[in-house]
C-alpha atoms as a PDB file:
ATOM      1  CA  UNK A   1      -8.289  38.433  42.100  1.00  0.00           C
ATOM      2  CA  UNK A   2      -7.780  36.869  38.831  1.00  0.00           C
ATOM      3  CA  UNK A   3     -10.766  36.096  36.490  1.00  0.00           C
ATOM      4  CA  UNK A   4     -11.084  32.473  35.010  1.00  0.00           C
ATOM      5  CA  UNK A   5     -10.460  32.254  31.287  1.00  0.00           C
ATOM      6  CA  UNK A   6     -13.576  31.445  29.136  1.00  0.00           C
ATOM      7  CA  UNK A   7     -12.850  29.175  26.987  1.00  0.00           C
ATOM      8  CA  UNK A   8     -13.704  29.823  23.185  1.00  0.00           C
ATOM      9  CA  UNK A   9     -16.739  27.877  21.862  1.00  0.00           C
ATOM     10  CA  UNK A  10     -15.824  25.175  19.800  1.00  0.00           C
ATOM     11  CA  UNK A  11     -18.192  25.952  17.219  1.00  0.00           C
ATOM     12  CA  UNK A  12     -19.000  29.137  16.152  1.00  0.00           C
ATOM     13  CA  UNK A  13     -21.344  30.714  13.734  1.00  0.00           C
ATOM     14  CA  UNK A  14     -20.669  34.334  13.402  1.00  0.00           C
ATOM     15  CA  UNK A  15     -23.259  36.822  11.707  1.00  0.00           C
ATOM     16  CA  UNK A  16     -23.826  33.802   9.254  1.00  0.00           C
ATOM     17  CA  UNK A  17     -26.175  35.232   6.253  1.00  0.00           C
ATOM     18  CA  UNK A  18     -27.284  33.395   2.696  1.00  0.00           C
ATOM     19  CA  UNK A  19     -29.173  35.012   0.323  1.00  0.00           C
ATOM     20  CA  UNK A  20     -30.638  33.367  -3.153  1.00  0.00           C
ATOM     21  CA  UNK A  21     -31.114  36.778  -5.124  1.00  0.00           C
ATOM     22  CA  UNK A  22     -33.267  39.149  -3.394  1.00  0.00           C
ATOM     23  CA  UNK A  23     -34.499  36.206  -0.995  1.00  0.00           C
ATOM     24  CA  UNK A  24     -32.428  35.976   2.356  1.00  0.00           C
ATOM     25  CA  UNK A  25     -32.780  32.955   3.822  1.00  0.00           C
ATOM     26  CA  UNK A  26     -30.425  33.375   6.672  1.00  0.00           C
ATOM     27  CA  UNK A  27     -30.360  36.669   8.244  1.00  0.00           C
ATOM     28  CA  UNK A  28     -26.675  37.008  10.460  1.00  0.00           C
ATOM     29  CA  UNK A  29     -27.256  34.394  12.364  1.00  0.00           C
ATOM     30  CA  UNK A  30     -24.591  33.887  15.599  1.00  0.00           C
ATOM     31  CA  UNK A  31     -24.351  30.122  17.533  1.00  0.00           C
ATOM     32  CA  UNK A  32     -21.853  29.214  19.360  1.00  0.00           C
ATOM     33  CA  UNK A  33     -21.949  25.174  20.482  1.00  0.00           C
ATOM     34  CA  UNK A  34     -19.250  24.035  23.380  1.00  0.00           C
ATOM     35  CA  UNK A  35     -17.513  20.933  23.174  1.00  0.00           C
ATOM     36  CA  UNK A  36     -19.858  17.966  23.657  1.00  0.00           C
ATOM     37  CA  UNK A  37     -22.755  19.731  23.758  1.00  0.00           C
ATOM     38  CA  UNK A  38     -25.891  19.102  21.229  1.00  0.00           C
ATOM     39  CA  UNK A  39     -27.716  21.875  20.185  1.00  0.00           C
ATOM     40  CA  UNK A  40     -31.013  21.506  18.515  1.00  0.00           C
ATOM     41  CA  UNK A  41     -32.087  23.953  15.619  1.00  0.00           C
ATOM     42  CA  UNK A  42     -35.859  23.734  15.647  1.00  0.00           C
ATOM     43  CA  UNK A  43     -38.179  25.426  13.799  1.00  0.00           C
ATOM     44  CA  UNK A  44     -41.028  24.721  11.262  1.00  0.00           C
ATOM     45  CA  UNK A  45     -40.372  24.220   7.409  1.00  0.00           C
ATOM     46  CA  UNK A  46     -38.514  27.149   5.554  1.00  0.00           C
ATOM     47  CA  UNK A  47     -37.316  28.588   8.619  1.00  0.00           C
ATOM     48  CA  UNK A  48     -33.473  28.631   7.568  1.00  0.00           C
ATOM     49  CA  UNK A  49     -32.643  25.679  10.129  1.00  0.00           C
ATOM     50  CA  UNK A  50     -31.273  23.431   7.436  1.00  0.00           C
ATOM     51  CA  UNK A  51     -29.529  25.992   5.799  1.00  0.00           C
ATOM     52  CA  UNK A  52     -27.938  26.555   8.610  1.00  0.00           C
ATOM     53  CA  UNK A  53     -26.607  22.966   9.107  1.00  0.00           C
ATOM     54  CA  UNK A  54     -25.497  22.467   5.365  1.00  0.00           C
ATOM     55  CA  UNK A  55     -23.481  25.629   6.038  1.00  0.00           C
ATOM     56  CA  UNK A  56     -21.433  24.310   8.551  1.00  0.00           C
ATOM     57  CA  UNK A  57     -21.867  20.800   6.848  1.00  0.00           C
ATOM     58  CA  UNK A  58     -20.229  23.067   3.243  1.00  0.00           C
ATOM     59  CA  UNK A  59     -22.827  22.342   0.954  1.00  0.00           C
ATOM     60  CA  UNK A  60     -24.346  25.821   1.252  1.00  0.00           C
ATOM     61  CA  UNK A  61     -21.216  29.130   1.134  1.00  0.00           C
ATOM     62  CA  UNK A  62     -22.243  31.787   3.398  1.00  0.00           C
ATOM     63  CA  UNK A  63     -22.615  35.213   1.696  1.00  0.00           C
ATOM     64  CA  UNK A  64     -21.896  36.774   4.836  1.00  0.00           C
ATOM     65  CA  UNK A  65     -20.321  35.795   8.039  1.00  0.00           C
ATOM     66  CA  UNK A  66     -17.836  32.934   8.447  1.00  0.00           C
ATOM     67  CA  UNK A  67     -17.659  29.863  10.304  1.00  0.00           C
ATOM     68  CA  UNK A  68     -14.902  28.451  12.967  1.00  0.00           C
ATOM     69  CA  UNK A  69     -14.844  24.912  14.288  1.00  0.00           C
ATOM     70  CA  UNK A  70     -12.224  24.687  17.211  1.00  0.00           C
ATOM     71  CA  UNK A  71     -10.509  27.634  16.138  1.00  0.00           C
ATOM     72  CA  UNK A  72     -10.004  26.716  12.369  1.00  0.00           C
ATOM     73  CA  UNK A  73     -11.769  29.069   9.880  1.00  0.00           C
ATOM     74  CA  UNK A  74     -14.043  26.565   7.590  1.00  0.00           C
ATOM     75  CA  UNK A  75     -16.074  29.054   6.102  1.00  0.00           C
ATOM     76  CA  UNK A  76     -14.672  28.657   2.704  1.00  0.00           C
ATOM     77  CA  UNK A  77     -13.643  24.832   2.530  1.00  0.00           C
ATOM     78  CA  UNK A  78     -15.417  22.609   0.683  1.00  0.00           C
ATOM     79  CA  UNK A  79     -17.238  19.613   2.718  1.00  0.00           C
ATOM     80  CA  UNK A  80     -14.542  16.765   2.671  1.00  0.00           C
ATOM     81  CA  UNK A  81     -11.256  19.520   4.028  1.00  0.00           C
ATOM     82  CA  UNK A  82     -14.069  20.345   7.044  1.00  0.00           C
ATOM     83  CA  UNK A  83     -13.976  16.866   9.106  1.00  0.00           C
ATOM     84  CA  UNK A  84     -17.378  16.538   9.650  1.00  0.00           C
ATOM     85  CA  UNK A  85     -20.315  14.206   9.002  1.00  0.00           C
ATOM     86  CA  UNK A  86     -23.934  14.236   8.123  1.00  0.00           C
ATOM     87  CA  UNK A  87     -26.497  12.326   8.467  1.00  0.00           C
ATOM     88  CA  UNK A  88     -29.818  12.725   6.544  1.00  0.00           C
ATOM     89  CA  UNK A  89     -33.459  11.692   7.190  1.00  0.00           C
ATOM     90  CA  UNK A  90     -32.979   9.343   4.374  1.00  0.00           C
ATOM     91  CA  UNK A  91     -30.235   7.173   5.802  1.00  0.00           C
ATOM     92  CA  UNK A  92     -28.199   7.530   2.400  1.00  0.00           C
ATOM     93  CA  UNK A  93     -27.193   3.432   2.404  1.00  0.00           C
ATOM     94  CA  UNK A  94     -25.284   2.115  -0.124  1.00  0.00           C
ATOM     95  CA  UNK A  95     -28.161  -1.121  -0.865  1.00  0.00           C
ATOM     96  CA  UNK A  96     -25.139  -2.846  -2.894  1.00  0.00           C
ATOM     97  CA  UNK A  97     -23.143  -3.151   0.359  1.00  0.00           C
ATOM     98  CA  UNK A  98     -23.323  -4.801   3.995  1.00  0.00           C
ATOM     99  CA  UNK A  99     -24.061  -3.250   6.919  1.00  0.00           C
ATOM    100  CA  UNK A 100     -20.028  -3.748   7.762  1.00  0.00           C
ATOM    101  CA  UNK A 101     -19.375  -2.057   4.098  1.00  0.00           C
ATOM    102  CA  UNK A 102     -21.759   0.853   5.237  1.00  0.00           C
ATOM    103  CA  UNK A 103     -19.894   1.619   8.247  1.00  0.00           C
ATOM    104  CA  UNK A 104     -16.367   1.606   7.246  1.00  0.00           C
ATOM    105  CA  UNK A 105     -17.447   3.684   3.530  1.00  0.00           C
ATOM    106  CA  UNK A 106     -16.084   6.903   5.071  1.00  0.00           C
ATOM    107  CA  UNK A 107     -12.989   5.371   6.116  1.00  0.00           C
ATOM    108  CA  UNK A 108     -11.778   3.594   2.926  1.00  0.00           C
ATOM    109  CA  UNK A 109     -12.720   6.893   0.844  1.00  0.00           C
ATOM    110  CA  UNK A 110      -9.987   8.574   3.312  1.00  0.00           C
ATOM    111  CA  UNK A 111      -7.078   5.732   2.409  1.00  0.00           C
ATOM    112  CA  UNK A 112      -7.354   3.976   6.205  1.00  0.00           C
ATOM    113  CA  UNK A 113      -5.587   0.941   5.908  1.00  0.00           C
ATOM    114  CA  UNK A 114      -7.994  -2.528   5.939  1.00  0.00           C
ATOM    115  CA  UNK A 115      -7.009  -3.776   9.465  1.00  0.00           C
ATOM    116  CA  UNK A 116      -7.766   0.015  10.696  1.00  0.00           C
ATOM    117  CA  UNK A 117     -10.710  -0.255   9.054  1.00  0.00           C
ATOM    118  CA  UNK A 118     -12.108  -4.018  10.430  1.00  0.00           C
ATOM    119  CA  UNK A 119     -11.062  -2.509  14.405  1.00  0.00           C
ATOM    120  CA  UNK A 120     -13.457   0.897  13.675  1.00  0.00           C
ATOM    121  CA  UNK A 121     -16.302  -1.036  12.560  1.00  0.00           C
ATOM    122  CA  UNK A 122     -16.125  -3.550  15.220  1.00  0.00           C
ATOM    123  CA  UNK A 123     -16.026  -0.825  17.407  1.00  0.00           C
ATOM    124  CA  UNK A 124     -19.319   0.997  15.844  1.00  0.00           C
ATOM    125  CA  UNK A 125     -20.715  -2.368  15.776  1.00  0.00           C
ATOM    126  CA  UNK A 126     -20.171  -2.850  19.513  1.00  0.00           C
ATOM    127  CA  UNK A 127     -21.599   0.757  20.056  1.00  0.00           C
ATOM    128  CA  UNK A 128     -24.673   0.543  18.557  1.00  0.00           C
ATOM    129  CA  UNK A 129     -25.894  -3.158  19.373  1.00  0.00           C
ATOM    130  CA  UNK A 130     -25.114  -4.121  15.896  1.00  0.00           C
ATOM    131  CA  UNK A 131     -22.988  -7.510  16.771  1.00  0.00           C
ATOM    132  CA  UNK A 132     -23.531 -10.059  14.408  1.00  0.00           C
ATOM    133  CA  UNK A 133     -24.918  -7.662  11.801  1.00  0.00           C
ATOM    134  CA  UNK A 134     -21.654  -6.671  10.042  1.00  0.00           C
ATOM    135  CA  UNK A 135     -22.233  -9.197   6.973  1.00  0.00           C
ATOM    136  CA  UNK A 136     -26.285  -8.584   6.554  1.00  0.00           C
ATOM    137  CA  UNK A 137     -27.503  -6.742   3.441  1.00  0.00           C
ATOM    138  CA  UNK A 138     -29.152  -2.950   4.165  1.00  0.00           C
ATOM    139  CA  UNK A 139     -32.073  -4.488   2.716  1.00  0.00           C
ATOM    140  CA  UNK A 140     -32.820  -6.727   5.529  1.00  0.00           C
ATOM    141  CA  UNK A 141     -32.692  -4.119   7.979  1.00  0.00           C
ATOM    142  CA  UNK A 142     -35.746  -2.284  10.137  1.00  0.00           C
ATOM    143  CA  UNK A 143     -35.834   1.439   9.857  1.00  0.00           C
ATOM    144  CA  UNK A 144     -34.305   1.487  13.594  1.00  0.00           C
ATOM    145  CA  UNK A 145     -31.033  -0.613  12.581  1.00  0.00           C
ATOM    146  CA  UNK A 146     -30.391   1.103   8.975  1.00  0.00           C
ATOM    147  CA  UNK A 147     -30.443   4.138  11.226  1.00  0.00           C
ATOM    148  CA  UNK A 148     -27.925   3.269  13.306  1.00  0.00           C
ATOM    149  CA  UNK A 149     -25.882   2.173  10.755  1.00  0.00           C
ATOM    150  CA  UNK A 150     -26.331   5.754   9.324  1.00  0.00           C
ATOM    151  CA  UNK A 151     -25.157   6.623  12.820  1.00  0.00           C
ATOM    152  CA  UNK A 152     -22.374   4.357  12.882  1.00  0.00           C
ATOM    153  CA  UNK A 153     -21.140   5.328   9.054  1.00  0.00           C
ATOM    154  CA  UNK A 154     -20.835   8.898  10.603  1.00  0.00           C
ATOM    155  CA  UNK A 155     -19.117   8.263  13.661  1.00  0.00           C
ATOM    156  CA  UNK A 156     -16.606   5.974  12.381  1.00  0.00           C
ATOM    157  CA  UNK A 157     -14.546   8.702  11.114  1.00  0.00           C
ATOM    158  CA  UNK A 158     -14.018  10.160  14.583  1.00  0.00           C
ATOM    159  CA  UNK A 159     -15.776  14.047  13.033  1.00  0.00           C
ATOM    160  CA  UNK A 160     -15.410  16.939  14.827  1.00  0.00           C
ATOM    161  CA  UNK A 161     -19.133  18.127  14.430  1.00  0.00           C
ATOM    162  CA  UNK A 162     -21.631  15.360  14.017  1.00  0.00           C
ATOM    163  CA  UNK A 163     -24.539  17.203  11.820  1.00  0.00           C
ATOM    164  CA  UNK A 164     -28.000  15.671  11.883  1.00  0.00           C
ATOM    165  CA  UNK A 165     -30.655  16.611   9.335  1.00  0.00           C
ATOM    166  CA  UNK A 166     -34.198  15.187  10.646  1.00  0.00           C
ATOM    167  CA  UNK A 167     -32.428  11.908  11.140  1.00  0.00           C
ATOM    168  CA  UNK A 168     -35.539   9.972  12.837  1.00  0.00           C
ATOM    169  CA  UNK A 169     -38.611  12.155  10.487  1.00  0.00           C
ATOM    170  CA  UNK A 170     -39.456   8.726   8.841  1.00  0.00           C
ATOM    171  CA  UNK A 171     -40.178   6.396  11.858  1.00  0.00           C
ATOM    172  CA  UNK A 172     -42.659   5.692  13.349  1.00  0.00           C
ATOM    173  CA  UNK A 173     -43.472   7.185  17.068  1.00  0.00           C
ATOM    174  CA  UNK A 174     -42.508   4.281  19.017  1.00  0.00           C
ATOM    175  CA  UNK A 175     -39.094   3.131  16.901  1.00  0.00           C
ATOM    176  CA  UNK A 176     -38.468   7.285  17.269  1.00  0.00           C
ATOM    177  CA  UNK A 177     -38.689   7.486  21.020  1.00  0.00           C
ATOM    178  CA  UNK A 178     -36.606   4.093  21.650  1.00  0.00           C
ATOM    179  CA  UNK A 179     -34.191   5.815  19.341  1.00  0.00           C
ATOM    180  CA  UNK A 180     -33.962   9.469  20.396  1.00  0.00           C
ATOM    181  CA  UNK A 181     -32.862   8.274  24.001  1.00  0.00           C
ATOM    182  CA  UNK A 182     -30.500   5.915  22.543  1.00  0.00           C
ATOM    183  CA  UNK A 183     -29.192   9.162  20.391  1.00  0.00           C
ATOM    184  CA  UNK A 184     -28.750  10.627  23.241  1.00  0.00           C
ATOM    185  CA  UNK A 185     -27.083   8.579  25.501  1.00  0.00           C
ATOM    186  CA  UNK A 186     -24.676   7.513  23.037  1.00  0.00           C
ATOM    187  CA  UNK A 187     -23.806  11.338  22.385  1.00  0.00           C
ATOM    188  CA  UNK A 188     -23.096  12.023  26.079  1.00  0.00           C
ATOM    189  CA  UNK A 189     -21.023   8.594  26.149  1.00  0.00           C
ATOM    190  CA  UNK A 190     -19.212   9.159  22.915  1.00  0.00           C
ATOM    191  CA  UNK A 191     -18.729  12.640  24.270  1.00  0.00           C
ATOM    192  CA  UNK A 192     -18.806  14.102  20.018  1.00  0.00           C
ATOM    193  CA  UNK A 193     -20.284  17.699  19.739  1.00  0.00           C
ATOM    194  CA  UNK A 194     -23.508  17.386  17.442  1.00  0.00           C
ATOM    195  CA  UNK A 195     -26.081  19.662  16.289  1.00  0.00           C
ATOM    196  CA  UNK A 196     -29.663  18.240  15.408  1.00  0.00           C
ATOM    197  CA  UNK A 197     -32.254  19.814  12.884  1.00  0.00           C
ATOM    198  CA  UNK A 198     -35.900  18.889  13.871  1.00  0.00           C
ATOM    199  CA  UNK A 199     -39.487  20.488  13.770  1.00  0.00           C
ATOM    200  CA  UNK A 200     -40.501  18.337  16.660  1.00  0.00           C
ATOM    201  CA  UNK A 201     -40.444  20.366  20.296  1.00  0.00           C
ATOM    202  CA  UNK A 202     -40.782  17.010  21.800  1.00  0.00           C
ATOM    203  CA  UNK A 203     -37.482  15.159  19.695  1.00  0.00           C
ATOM    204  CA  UNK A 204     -35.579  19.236  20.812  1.00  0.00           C
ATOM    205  CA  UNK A 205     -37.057  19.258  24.469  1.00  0.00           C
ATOM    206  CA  UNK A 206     -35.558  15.475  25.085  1.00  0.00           C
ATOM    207  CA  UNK A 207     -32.485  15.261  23.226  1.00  0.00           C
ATOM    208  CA  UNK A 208     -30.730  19.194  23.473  1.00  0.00           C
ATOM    209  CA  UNK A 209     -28.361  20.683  25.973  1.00  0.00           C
ATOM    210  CA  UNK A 210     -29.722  23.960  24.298  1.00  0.00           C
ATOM    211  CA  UNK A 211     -32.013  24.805  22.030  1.00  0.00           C
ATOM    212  CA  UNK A 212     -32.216  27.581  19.108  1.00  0.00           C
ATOM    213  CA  UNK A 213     -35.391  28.149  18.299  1.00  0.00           C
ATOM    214  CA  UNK A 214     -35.313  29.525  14.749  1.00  0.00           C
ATOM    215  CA  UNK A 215     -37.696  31.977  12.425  1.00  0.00           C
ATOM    216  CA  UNK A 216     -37.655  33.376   9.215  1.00  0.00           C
ATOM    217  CA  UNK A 217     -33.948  33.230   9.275  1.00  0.00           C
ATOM    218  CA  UNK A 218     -33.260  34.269  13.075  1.00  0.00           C
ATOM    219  CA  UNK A 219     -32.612  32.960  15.808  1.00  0.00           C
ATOM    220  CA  UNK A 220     -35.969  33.861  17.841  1.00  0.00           C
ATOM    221  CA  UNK A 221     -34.679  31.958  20.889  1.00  0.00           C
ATOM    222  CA  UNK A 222     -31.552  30.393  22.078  1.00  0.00           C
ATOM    223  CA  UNK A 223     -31.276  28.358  25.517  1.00  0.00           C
ATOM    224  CA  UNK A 224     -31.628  25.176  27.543  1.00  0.00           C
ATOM    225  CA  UNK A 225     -34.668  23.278  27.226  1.00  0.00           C
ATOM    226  CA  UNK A 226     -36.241  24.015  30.751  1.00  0.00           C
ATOM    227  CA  UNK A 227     -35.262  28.416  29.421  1.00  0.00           C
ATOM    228  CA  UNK A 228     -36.853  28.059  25.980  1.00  0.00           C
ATOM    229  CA  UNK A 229     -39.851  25.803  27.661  1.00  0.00           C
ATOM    230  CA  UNK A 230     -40.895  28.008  30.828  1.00  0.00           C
ATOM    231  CA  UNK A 231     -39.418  31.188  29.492  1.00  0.00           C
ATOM    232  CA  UNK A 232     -39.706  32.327  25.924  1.00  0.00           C
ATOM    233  CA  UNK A 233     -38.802  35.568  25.199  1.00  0.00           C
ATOM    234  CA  UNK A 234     -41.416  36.112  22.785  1.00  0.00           C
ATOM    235  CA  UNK A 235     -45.186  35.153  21.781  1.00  0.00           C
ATOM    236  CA  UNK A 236     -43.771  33.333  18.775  1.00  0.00           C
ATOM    237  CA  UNK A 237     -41.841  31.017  20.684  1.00  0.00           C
ATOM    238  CA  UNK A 238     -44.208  30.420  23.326  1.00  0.00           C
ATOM    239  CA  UNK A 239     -46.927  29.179  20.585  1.00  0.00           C
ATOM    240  CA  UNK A 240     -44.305  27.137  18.867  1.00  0.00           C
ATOM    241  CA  UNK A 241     -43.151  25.705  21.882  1.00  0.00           C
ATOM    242  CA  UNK A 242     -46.821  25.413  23.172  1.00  0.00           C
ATOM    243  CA  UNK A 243     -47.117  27.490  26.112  1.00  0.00           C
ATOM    244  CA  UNK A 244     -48.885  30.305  25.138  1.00  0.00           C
ATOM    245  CA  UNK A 245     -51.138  31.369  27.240  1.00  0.00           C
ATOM    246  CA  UNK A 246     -52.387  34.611  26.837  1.00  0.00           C
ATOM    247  CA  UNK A 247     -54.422  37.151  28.399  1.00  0.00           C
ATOM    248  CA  UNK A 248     -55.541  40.814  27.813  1.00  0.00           C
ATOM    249  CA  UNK A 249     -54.327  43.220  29.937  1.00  0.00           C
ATOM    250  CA  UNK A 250     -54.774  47.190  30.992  1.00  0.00           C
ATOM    251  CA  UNK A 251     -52.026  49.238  32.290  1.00  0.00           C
ATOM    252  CA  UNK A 252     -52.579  52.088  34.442  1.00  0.00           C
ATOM    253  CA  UNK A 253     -49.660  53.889  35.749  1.00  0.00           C
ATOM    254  CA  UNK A 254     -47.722  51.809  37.182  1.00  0.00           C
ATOM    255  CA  UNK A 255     -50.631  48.986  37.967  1.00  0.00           C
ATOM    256  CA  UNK A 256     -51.746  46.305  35.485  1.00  0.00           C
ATOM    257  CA  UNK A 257     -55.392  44.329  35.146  1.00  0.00           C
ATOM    258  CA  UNK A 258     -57.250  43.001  33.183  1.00  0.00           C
ATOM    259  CA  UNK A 259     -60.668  43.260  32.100  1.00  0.00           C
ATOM    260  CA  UNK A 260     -63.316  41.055  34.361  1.00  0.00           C
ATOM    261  CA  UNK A 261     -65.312  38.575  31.565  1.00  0.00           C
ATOM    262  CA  UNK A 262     -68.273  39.972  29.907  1.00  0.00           C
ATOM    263  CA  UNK A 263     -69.939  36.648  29.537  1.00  0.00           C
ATOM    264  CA  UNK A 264     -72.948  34.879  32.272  1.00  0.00           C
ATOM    265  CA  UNK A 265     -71.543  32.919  34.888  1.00  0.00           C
ATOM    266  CA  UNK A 266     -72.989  29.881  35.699  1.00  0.00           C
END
């Protein structure tokens, strides 16, 4: 009988490495992301996680390794030949311009003609709630709505990786939940493969299909939520992910205890 084909991720990061001198700040790292899927890099400051996403974004060359996004070899293009977009913690607004303006930036640097242009925004307008908000200035905007014009800015060019760098690190808890399950559902509805850098378990746990847990420059974990959650493969993902609980134990051929406490019961 005939074996099904696997298909070929549509992302893949093979034996990615960067080094600054003698430091090496990613060490052949391997992720492969399916189409539609959102993986989650998480990992605490310095790990390498956002290294890794401004390699794929082009703003960091790999000194080893190479990149391929739906078969195309990126590894060596600069950011603009790579068709994908990035959006940053800091929302990266042009103040001078509308919220319409905002969106539709990408497009006019690419040459889109102006009625292509008006149909896309009104489209990410539509999409993210934003009706009636095409002609107000950024600087009348919540943190919540500049965000999704961020959003809307990056999806109006139709990329093929949608790259998100701590997008929702400078709201507050309550805008960030509303927003992290709007993220979400508008990911699975726009269908757009994405991959989201955080240090929050929480923002990884609720918003990933999978999640690669990173350290020093590895990958110390790689799998879906409910895998990484219930069953890390090591004590350094189990106290990152807050699970660890530990005991002692003895092993004696091929049986296992542990030692009865020491202290006064009560």
């Amino acid at each position: 009988m005939a074996q099904t084909p696997v298909a070929a991720p549509y992302l893949h990061a093979d034996a990615v490495s960067v080094s600054y001198g003698a430091t090496r700040v990613l060490d052949r790292v391997s992720l492969t992301v399916a189409r539609g899927e959102l993986v989650a890099l998480l990992g605490s400051s310095g790990c390498g996680k956002t290294t890794l996403l401004r390699s794929i974004a082009g703003f960091v060359v790999p000194t080893e390794g190479r990149i391929v996004v739906d078969g195309r070899d990126i590894t060596r293009l600069p950011p603009e030949a790579r068709g994908t977009a990035m959006m940053v913690q800091s929302y990266a607004l042009w103040p001078h311009m509308n919220v319409a303006a905002n969106i539709g930036y990408g497009l006019r640097m690419r040459g889109k003609p102006r009625d292509e242009i008006a149909k896309r925004v009104g489209e990410m307008l539509r999409l993210l709630q934003l009706e009636g908000y095409g002609e107000r200035a950024i600087g009348a905007l919540s943190g919540g709505q500049k965000q999704r014009v961020a959003l809307g800015r990056a999806l109006a060019v139709d990329p093929s990786v949608l790259l998100l760098d701590e997008p929702m690190s400078n709201l507050d808890y309550r805008v960030r939940l509303e927003l992290r399950h709007e993220l979400r559902a508008l990911q699975q509805r726009v269908g757009i493969t994405a991959i989201y850098v955080t240090h929050d378990r929480e923002e990884a746990l609720t918003l990933a299909d999978r999640i690669a847990v990173i350290d020093a420059g590895r990958i110390a974990q790689l799998g879906t939520p409910d895998e990484v959650f219930h069953r890390p493969v090591s004590p350094f993902v189990a106290g990152f992910m807050g699970a660890d609980n530990a005991i002692d134990v003895v092993r004696s051929g091929d049986l296992w205890s542990w030692p009865a406490s020491t202290g006064s019961g009560g």
